[in-house]
Protein backbone atom coordinates (compact mmCIF):
# COMPACT_ATOMS: atom_id res chain seq x y z
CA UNK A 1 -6.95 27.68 12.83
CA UNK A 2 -6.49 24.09 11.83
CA UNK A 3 -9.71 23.76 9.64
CA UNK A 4 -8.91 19.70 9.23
CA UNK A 5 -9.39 18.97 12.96
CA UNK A 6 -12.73 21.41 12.65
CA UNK A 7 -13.73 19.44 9.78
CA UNK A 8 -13.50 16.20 11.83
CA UNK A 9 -15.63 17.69 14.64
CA UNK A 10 -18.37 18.86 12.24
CA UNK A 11 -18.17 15.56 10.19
CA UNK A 12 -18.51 13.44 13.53
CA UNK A 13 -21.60 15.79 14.61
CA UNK A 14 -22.93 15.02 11.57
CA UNK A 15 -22.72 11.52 11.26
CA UNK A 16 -24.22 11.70 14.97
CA UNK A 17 -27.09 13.49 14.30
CA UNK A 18 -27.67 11.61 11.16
CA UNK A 19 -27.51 8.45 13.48
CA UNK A 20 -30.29 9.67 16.08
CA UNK A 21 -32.39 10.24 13.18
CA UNK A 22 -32.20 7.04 12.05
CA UNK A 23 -32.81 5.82 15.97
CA UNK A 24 -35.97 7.93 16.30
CA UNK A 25 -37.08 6.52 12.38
CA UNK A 26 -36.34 2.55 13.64
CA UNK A 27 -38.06 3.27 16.73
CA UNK A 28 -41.10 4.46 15.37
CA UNK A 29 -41.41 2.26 12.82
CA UNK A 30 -41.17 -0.71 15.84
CA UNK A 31 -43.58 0.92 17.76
CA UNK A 32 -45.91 0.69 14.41
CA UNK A 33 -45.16 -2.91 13.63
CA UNK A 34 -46.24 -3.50 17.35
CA UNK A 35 -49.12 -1.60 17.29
CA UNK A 36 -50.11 -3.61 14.26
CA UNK A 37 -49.00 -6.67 16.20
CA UNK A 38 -46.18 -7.55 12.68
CA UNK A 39 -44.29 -9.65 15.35
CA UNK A 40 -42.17 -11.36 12.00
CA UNK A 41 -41.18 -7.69 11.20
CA UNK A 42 -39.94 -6.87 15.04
CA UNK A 43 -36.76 -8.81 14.80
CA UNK A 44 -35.30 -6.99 11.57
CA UNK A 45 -36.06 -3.90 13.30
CA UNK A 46 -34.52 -4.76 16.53
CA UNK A 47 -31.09 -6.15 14.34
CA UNK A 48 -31.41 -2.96 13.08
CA UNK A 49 -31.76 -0.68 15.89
CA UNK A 50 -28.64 -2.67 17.52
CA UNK A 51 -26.23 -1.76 14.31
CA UNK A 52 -27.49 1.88 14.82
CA UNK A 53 -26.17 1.53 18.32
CA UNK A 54 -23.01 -0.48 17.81
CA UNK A 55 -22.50 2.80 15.02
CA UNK A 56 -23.07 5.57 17.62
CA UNK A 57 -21.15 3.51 20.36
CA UNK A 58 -18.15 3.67 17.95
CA UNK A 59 -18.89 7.04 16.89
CA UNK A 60 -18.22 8.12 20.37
CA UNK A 61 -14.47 6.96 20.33
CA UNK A 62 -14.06 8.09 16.71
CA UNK A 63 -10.51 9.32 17.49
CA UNK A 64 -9.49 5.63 18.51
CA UNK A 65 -11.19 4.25 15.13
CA UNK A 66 -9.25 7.11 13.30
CA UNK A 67 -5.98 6.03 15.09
CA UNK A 68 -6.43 2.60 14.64
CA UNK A 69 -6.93 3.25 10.61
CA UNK A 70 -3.27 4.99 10.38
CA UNK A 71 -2.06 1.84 11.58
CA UNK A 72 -1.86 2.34 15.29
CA UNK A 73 -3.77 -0.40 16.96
CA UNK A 74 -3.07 -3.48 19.26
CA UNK A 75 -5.90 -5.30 19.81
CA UNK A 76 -6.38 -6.48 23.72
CA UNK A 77 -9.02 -7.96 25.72
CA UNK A 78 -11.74 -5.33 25.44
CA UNK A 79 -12.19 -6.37 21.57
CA UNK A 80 -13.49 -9.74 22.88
CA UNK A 81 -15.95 -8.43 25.48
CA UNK A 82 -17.62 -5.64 23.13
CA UNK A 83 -17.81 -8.32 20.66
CA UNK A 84 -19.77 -10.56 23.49
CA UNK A 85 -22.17 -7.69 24.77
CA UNK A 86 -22.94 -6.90 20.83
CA UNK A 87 -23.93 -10.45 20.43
CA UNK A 88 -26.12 -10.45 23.47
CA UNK A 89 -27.68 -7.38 22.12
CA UNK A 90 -28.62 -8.80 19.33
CA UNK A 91 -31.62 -11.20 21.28
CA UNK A 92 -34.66 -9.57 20.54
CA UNK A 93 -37.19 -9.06 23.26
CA UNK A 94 -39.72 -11.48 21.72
CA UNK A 95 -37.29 -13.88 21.46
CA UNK A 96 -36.26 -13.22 25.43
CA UNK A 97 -40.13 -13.76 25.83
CA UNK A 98 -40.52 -16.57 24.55
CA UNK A 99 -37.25 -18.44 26.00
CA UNK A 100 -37.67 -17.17 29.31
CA UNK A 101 -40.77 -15.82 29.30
CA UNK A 102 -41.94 -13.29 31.28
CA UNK A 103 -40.18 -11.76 34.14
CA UNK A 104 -39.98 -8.62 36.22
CA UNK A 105 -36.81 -6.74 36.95
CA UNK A 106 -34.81 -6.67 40.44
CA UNK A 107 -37.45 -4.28 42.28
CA UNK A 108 -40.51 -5.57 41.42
CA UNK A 109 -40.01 -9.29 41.77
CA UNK A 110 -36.98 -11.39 43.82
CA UNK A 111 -33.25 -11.41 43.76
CA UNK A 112 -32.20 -14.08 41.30
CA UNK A 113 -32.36 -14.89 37.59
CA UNK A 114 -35.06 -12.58 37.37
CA UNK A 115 -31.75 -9.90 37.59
CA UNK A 116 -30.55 -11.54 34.40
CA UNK A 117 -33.24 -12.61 32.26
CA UNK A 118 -36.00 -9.33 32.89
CA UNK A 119 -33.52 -6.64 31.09
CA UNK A 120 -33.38 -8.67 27.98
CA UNK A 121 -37.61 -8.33 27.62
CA UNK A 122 -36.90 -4.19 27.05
CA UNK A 123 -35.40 -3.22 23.77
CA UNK A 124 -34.42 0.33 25.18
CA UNK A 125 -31.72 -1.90 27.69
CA UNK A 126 -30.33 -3.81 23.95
CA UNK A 127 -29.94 -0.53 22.81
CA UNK A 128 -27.65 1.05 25.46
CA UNK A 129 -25.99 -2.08 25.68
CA UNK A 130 -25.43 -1.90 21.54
CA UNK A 131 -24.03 1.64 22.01
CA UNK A 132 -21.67 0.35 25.07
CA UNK A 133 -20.51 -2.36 22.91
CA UNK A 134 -19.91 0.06 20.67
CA UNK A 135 -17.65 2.11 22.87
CA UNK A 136 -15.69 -1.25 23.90
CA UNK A 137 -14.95 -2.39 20.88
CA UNK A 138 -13.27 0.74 19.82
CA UNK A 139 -11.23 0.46 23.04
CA UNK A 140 -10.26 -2.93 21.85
CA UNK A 141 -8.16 -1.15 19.10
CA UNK A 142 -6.86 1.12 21.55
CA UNK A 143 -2.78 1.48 21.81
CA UNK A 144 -1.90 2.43 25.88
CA UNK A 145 1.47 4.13 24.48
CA UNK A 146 -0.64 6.25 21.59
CA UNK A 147 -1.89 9.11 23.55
CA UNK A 148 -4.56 10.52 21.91
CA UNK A 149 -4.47 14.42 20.89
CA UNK A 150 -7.60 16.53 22.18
């Protein structure tokens, strides 16, 4: 048995269900401060429910991070776009209100900007794109010769 690869898997589990924890613990803690209408404590929550995603997005390719540690990484073009869709996560949705304020997404109201501008005014959509960014970013380290070991 090669207990160091097992201890990687159990560490990353870990570290992932540590990380949904913390998720669940951010949202309801938002979800509070909304209730209680805090809108100045909303964006600090929101910054950091998007690190919790960018976390779990890179937790995902851990074996890329790991390579890229040892010193086998070549940074390409995905670095650049996680780096962008991590920075657009970072708009809260008040702030998304308030500069383009209130919109309906693609089914419910016309083809158009509305397809751009309504996804911002849901956290749950910064979130997912956090944890993409997440994934990309890690790619951006990836190597296409290093072939990754299952």
């Amino acid at each position: 048995m090669n207990y160091k690869k097992i201890t990687c898997y159990v560490l990353v589990t870990i570290l992932g269900i540590l990380l949904f924890n913390l998720l669940t613990a951010n949202h309801l803690e938002m979800q509070q401060a909304a209730n209680k209408l805090e809108a100045e404590k909303l964006p600090r929550l929101h910054f950091i429910r998007v690190i919790y995603g960018l976390l779990l997005g890179l937790l995902v390719k851990w074996q890329i991070i790991i390579e890229s540690f040892k010193g086998n990484k070549q940074l390409n073009l995905k670095l650049l776009l996680g780096v962008m869709l991590f920075l657009i996560s970072l708009i809260p949705p008040i702030t998304a209100m308030e500069q383009f304020s209130i919109n309906m997404p693609f089914p419910r109201a016309s083809i158009g900007m509305n397809m751009i501008k309504a996804p911002f005014l849901y956290g749950f959509n910064q979130l997912v794109l956090s944890v993409v960014s997440g994934v990309v970013i890690a790619e951006g380290f990836y190597k296409e010769q290093n072939v990754l070991k299952q």
